[in-house]
PDB file of N, CA and C in Angstrom:
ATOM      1  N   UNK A   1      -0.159  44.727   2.589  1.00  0.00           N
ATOM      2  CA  UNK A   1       0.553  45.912   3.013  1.00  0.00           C
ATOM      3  C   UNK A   1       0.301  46.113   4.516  1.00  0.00           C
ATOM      4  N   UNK A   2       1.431  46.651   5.173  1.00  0.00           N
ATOM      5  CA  UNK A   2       1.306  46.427   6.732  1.00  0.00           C
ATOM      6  C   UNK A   2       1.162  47.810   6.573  1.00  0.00           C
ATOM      7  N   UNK A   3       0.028  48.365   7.998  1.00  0.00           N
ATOM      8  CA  UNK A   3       0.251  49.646   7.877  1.00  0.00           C
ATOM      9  C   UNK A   3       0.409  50.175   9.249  1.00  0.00           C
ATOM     10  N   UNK A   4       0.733  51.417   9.957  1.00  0.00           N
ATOM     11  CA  UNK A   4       1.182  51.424  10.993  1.00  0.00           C
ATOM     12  C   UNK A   4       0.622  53.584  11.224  1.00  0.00           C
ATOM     13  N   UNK A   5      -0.031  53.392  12.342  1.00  0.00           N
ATOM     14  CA  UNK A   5      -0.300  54.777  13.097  1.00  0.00           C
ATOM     15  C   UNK A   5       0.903  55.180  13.580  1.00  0.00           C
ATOM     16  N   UNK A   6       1.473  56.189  13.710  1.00  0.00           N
ATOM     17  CA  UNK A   6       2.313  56.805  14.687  1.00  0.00           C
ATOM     18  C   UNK A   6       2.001  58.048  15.043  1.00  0.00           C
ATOM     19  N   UNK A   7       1.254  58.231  16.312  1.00  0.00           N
ATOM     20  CA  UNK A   7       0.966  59.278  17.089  1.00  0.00           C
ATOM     21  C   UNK A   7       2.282  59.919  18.267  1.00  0.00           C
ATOM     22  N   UNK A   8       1.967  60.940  18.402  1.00  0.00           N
ATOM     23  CA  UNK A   8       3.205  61.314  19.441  1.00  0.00           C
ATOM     24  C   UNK A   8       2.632  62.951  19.955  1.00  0.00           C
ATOM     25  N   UNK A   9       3.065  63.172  21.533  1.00  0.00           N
ATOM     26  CA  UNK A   9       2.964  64.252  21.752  1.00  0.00           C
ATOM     27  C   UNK A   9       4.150  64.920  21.721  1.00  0.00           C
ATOM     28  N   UNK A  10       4.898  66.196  22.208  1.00  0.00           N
ATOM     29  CA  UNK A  10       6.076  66.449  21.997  1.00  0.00           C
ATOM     30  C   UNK A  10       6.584  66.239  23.085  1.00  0.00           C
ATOM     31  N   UNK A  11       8.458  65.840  23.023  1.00  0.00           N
ATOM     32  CA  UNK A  11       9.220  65.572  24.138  1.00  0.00           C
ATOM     33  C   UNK A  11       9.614  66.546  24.797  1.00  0.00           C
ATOM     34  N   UNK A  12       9.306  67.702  25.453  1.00  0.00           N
ATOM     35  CA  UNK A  12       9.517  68.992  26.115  1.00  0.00           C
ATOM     36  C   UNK A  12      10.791  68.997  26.226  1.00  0.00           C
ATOM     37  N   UNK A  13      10.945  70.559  25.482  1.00  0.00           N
ATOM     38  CA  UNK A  13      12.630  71.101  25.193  1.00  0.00           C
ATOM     39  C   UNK A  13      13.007  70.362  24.270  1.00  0.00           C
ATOM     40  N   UNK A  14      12.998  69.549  23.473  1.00  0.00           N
ATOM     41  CA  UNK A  14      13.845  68.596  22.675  1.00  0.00           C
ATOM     42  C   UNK A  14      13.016  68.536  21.481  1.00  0.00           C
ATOM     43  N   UNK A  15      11.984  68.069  21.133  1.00  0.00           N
ATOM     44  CA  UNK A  15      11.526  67.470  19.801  1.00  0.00           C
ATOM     45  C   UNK A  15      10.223  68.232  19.731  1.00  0.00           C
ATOM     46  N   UNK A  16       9.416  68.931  18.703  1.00  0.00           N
ATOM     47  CA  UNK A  16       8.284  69.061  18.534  1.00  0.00           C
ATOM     48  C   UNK A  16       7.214  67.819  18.338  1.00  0.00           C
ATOM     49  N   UNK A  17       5.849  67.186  17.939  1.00  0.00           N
ATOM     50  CA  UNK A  17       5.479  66.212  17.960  1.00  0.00           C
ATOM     51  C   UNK A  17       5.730  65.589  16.686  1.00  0.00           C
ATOM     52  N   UNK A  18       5.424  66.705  15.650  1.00  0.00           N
ATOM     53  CA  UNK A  18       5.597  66.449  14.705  1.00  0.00           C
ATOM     54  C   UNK A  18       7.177  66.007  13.540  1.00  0.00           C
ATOM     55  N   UNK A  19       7.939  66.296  14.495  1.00  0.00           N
ATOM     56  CA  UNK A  19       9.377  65.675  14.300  1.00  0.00           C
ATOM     57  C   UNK A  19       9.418  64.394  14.298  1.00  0.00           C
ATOM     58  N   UNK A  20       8.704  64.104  15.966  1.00  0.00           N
ATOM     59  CA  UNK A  20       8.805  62.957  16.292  1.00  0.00           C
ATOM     60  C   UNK A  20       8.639  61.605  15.313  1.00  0.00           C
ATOM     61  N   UNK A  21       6.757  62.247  15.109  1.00  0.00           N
ATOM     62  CA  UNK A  21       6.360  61.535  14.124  1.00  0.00           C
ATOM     63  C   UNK A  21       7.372  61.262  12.687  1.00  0.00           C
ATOM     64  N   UNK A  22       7.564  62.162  12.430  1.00  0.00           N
ATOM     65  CA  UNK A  22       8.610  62.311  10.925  1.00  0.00           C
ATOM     66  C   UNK A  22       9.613  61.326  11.193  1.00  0.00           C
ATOM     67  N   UNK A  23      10.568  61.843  12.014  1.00  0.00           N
ATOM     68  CA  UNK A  23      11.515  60.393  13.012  1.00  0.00           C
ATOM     69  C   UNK A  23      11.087  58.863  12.697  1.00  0.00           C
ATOM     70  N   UNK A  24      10.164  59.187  13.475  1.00  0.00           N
ATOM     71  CA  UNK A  24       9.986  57.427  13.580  1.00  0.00           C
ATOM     72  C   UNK A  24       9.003  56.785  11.984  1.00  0.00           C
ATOM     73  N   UNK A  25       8.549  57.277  10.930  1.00  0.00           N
ATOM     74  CA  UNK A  25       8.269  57.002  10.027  1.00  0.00           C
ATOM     75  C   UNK A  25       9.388  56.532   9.035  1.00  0.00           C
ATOM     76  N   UNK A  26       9.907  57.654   8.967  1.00  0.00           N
ATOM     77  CA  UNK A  26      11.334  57.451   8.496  1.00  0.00           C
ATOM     78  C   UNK A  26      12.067  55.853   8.971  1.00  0.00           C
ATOM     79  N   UNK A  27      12.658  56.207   9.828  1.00  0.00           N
ATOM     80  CA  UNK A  27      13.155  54.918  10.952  1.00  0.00           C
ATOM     81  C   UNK A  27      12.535  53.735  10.071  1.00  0.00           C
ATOM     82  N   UNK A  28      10.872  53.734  10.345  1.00  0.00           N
ATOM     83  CA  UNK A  28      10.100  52.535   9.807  1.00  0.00           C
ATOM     84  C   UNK A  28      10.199  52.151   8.640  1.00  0.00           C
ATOM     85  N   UNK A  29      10.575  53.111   7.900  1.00  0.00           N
ATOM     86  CA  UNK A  29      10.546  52.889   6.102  1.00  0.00           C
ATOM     87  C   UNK A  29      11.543  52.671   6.221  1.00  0.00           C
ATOM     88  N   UNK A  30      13.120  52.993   6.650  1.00  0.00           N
ATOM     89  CA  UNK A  30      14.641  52.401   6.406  1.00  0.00           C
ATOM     90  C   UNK A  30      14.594  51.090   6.691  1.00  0.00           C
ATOM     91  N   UNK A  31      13.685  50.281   8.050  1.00  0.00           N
ATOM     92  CA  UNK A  31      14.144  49.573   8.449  1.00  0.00           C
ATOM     93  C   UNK A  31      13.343  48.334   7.768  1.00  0.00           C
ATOM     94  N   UNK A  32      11.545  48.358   7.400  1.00  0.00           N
ATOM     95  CA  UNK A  32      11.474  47.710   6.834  1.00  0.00           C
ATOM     96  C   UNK A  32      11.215  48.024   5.832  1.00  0.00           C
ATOM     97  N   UNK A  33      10.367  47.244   4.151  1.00  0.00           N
ATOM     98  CA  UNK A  33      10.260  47.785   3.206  1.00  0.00           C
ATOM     99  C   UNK A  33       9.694  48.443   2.873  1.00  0.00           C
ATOM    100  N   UNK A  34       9.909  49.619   2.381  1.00  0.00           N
ATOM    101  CA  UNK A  34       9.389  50.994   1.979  1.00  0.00           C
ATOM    102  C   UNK A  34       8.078  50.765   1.514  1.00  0.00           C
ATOM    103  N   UNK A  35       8.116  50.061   0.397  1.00  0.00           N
ATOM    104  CA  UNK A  35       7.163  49.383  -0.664  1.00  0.00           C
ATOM    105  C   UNK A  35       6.050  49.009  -0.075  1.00  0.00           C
ATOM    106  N   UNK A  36       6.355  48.399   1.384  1.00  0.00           N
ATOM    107  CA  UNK A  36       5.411  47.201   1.399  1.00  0.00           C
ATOM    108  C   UNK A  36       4.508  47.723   3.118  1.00  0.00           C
ATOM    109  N   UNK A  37       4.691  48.804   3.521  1.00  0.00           N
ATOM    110  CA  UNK A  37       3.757  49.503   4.248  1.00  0.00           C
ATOM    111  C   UNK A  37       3.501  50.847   4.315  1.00  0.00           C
ATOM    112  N   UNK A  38       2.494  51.542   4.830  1.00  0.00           N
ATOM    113  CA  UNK A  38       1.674  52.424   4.719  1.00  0.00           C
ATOM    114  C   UNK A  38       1.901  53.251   6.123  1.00  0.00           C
ATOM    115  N   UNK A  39       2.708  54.349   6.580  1.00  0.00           N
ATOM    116  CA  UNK A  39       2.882  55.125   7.611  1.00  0.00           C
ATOM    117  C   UNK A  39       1.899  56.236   8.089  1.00  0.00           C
ATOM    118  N   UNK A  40       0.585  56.526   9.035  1.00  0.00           N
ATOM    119  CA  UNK A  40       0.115  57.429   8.599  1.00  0.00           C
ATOM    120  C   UNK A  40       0.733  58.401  10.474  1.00  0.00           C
ATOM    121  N   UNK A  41       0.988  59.578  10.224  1.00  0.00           N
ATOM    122  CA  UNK A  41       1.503  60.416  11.593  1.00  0.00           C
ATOM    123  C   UNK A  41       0.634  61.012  11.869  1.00  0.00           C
ATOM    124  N   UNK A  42       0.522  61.558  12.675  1.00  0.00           N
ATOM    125  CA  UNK A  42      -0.400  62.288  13.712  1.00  0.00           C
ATOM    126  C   UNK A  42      -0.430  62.833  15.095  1.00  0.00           C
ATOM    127  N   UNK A  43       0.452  64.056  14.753  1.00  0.00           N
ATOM    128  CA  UNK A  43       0.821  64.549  15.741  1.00  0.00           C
ATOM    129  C   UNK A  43      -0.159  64.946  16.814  1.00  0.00           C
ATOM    130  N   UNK A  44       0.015  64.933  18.093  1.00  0.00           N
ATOM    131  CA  UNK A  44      -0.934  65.104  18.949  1.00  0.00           C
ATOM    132  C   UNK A  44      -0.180  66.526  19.832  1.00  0.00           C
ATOM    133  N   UNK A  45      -1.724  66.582  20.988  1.00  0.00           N
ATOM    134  CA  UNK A  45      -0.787  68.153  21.748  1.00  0.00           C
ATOM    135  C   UNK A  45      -2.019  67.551  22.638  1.00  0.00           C
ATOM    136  N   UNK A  46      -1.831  67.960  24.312  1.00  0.00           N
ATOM    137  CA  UNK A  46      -3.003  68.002  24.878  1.00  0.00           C
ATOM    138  C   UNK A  46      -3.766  69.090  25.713  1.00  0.00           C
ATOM    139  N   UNK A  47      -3.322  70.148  25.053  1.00  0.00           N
ATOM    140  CA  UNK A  47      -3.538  71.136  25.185  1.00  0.00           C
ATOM    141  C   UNK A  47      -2.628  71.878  25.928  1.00  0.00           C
ATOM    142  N   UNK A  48      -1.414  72.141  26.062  1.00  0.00           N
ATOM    143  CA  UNK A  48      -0.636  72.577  26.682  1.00  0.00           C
ATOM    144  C   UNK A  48       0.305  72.787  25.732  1.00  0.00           C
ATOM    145  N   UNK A  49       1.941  72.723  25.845  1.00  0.00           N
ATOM    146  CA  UNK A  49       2.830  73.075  25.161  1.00  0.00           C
ATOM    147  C   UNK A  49       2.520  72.243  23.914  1.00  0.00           C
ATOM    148  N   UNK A  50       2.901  72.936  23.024  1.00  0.00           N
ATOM    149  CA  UNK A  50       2.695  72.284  21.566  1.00  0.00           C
ATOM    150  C   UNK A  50       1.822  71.867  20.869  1.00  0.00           C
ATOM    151  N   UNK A  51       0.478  72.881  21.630  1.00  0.00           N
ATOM    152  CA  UNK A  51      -1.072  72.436  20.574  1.00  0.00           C
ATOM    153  C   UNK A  51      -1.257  73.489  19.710  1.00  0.00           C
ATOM    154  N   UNK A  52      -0.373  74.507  19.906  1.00  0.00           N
ATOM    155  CA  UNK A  52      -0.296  75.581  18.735  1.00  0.00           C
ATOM    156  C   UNK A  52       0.360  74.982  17.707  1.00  0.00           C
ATOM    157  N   UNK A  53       1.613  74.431  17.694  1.00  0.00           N
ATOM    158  CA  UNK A  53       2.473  74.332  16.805  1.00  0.00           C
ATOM    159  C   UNK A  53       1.229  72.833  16.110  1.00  0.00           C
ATOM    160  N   UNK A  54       0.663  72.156  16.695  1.00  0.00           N
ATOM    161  CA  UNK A  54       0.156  71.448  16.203  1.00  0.00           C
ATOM    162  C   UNK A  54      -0.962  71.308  15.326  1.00  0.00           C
ATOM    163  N   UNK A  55      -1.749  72.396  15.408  1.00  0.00           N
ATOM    164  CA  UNK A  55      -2.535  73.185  14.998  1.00  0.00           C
ATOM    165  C   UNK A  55      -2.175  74.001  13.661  1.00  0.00           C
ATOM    166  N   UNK A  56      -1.146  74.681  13.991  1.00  0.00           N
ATOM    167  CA  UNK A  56      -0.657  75.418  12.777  1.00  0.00           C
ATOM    168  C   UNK A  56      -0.521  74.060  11.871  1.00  0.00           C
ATOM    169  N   UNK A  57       0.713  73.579  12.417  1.00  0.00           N
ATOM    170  CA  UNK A  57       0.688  72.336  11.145  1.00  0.00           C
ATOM    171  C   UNK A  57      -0.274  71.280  10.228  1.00  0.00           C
ATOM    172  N   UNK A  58      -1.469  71.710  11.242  1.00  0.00           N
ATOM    173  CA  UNK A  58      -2.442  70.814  10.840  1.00  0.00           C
ATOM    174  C   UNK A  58      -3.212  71.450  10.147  1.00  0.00           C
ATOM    175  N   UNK A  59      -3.106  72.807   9.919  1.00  0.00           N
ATOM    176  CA  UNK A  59      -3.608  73.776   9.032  1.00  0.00           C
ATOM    177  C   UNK A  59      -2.316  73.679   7.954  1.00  0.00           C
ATOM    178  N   UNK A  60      -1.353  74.039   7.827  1.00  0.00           N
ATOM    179  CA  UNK A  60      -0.684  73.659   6.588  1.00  0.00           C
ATOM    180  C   UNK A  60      -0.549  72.747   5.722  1.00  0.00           C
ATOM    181  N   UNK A  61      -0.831  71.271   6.936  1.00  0.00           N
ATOM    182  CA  UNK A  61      -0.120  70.077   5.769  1.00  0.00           C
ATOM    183  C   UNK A  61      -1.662  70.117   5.061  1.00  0.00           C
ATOM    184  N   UNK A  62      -3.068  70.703   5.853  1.00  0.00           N
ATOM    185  CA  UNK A  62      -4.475  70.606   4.916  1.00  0.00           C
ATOM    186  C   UNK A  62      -4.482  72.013   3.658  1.00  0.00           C
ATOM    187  N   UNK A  63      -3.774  72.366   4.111  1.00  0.00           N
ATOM    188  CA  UNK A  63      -4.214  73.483   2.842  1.00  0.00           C
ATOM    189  C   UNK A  63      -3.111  73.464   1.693  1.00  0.00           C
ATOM    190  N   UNK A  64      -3.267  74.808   0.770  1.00  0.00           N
ATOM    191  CA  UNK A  64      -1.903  75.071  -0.367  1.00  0.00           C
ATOM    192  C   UNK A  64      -0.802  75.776   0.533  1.00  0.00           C
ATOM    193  N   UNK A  65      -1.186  75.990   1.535  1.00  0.00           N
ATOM    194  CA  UNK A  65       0.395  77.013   2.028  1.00  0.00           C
ATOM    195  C   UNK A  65       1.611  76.353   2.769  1.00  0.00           C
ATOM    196  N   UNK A  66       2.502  76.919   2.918  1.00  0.00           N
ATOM    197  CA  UNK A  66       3.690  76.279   2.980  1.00  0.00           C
ATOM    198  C   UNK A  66       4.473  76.529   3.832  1.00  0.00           C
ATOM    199  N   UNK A  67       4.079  77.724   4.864  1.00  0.00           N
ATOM    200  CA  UNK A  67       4.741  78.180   6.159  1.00  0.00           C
ATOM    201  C   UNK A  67       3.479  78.701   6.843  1.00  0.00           C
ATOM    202  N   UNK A  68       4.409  78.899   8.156  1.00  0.00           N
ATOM    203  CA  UNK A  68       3.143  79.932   9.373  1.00  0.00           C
ATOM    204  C   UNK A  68       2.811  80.932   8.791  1.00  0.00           C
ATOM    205  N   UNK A  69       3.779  81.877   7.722  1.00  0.00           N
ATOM    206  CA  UNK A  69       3.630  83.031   7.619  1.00  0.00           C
ATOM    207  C   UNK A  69       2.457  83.102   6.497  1.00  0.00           C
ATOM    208  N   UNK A  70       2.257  82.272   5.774  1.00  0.00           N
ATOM    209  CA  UNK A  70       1.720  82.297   4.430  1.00  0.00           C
ATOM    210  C   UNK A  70       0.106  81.591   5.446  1.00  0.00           C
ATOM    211  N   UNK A  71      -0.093  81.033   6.128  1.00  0.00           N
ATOM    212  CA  UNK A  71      -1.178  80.568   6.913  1.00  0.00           C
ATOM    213  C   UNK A  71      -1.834  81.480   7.629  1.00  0.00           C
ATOM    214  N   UNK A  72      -0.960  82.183   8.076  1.00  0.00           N
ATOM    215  CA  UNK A  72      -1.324  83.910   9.262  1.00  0.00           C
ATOM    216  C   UNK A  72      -1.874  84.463   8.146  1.00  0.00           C
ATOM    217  N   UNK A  73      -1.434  84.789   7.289  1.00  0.00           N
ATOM    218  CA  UNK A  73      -1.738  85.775   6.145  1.00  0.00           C
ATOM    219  C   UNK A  73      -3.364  85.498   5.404  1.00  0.00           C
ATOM    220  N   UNK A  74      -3.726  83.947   5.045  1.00  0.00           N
ATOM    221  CA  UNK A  74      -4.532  83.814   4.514  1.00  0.00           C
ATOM    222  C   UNK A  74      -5.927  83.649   5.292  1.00  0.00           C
ATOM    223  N   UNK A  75      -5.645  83.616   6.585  1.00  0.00           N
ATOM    224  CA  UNK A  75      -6.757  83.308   7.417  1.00  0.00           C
ATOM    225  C   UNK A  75      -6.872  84.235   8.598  1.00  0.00           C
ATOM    226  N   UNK A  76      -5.685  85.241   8.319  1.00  0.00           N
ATOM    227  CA  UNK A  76      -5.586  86.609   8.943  1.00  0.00           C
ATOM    228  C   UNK A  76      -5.569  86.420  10.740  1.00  0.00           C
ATOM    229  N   UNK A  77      -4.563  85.612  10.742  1.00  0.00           N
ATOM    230  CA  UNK A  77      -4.490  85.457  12.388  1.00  0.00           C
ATOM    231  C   UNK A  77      -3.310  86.079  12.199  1.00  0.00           C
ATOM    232  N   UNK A  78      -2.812  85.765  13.437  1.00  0.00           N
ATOM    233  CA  UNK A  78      -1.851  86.257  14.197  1.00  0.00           C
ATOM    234  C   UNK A  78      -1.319  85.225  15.304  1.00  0.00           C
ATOM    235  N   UNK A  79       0.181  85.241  15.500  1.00  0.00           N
ATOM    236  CA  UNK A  79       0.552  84.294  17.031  1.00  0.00           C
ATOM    237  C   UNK A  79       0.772  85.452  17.842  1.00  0.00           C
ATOM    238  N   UNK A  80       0.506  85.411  18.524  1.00  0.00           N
ATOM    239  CA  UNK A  80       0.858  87.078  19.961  1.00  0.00           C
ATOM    240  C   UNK A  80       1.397  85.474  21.200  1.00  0.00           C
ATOM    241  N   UNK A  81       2.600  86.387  21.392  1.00  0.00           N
ATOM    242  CA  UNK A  81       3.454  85.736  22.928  1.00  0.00           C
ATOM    243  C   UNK A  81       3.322  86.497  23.478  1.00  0.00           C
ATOM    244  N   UNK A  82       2.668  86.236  25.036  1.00  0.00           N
ATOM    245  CA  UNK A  82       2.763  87.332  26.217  1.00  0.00           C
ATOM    246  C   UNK A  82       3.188  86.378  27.509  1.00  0.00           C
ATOM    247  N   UNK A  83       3.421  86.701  28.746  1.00  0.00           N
ATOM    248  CA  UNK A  83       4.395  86.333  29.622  1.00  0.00           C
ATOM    249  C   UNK A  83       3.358  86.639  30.269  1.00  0.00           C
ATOM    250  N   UNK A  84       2.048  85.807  31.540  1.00  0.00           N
ATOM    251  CA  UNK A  84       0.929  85.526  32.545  1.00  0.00           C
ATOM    252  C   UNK A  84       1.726  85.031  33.364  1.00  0.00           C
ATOM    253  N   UNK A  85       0.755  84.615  34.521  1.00  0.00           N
ATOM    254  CA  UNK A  85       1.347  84.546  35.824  1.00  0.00           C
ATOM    255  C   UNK A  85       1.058  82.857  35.651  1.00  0.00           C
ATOM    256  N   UNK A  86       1.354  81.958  36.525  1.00  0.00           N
ATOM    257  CA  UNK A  86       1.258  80.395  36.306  1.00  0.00           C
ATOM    258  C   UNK A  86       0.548  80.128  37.633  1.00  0.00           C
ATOM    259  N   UNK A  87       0.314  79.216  37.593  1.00  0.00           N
ATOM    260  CA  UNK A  87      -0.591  78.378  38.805  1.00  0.00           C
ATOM    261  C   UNK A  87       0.039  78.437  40.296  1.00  0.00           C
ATOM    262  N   UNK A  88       1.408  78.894  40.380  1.00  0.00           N
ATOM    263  CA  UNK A  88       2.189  78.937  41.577  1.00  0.00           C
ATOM    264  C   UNK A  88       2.741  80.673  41.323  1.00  0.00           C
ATOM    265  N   UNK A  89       2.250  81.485  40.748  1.00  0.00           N
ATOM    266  CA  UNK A  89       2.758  82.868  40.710  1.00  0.00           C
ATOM    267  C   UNK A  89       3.761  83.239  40.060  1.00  0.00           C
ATOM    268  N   UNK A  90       4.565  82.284  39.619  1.00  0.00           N
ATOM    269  CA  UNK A  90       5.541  82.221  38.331  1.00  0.00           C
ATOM    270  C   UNK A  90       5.093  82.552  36.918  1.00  0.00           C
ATOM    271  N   UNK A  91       5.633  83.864  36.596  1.00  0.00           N
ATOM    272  CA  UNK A  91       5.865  84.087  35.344  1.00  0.00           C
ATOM    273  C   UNK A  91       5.692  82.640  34.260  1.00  0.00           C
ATOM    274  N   UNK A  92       5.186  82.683  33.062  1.00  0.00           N
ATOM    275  CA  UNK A  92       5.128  81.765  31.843  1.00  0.00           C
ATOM    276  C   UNK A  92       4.475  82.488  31.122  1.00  0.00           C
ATOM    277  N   UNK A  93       5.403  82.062  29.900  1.00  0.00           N
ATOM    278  CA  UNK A  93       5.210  82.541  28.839  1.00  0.00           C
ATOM    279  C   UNK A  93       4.093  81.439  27.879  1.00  0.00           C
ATOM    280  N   UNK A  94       3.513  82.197  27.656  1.00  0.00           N
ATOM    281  CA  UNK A  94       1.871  81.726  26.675  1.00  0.00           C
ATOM    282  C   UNK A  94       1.874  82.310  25.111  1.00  0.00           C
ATOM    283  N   UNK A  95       1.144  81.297  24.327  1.00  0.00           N
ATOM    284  CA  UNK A  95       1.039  82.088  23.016  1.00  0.00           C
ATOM    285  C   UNK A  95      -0.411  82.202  22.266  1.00  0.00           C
ATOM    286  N   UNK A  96      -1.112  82.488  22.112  1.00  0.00           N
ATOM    287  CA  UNK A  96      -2.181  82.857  21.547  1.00  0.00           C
ATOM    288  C   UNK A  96      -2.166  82.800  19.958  1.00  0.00           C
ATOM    289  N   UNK A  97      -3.149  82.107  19.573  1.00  0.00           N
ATOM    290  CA  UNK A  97      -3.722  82.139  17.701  1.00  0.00           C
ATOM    291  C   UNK A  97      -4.744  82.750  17.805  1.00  0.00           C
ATOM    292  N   UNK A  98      -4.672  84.096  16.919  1.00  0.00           N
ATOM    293  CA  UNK A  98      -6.341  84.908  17.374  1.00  0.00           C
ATOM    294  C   UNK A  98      -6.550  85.070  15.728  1.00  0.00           C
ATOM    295  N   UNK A  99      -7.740  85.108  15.513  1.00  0.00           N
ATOM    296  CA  UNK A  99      -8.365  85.718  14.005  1.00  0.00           C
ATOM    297  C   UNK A  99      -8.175  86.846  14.011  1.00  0.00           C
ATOM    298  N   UNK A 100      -7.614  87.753  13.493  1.00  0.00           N
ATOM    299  CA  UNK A 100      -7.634  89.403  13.251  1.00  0.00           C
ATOM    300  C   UNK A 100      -9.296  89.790  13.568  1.00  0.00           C
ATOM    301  N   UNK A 101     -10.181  89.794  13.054  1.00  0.00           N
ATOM    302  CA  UNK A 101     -11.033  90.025  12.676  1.00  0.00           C
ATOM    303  C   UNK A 101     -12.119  90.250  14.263  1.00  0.00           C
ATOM    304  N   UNK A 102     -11.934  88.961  15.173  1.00  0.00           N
ATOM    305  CA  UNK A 102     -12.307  88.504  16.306  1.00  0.00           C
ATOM    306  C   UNK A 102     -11.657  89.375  17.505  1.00  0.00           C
ATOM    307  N   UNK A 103     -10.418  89.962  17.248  1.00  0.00           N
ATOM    308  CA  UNK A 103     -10.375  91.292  17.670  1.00  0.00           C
ATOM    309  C   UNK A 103     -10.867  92.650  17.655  1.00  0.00           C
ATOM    310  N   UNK A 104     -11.023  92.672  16.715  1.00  0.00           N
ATOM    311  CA  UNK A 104     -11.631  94.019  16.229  1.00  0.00           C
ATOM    312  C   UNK A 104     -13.127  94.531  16.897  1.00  0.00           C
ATOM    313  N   UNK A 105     -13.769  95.274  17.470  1.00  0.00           N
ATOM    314  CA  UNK A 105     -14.796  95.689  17.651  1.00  0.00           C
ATOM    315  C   UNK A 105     -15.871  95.884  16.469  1.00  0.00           C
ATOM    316  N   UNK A 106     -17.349  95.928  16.499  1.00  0.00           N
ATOM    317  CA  UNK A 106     -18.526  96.221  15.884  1.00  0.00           C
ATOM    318  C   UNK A 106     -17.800  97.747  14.872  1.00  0.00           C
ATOM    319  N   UNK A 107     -17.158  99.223  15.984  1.00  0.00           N
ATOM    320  CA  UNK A 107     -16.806 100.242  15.535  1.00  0.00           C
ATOM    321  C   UNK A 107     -15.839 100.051  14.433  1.00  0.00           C
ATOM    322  N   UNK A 108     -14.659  99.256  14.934  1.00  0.00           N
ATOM    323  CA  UNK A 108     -13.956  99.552  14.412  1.00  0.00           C
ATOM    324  C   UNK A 108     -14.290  98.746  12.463  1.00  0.00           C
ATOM    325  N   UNK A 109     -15.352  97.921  12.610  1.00  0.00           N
ATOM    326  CA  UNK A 109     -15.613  97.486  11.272  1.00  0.00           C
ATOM    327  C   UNK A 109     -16.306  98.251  10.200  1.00  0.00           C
ATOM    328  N   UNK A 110     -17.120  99.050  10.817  1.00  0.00           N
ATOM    329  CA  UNK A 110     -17.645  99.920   9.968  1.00  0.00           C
ATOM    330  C   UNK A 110     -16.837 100.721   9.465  1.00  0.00           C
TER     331      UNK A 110
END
């Protein structure tokens, strides 16, 4: 059995990584025999655009849940988008994964 890695980061504006990966697995199984190799994906991010989305997913495809929303819920995060200033004074928009909990103050737990 031939087996084959396919890593990928995402193609900015166009593809998430994890598409990618899906893409070209696919591709590999049409083109040669399904049967007769082993595809494993692995989406990558390098810390910039698309290490959230990569993250989330890498929390879904490991657990029972089946969307962001059902993942937020069980591990009580949250995505918050806010709009910071960038390295040249330009506006960009950023997104944050926070634990509920890791917000909260000492007070407000009691």
């Amino acid at each position: 059995m031939k087996r084959f890695v396919v890593a990928y980061d995402k193609f900015k504006d166009c593809l998430k990584a994890s598409q990618l990966c899906d893409l070209t697995r696919k591709a590999l199984e049409r083109v040669l025999e399904y049967d007769k190799i082993k595809v494993s994906t692995i989406p990558l991010a390098d810390g910039g655009d698309g290490f959230l989305d990569c993250i989330e997913e890498a929390f879904i495809s490991s657990s029972k849940v089946k969307s962001s929303r059902q993942l937020f819920s069980q591990y009580n995060m949250r995505k918050i988008n806010l709009t910071a200033t960038g390295p040249l004074g330009d506006p960009a928009n950023v997104h944050l994964l926070l634990e509920i909990d890791f917000l909260s103050t000492d007070e407000t737990k009691e």
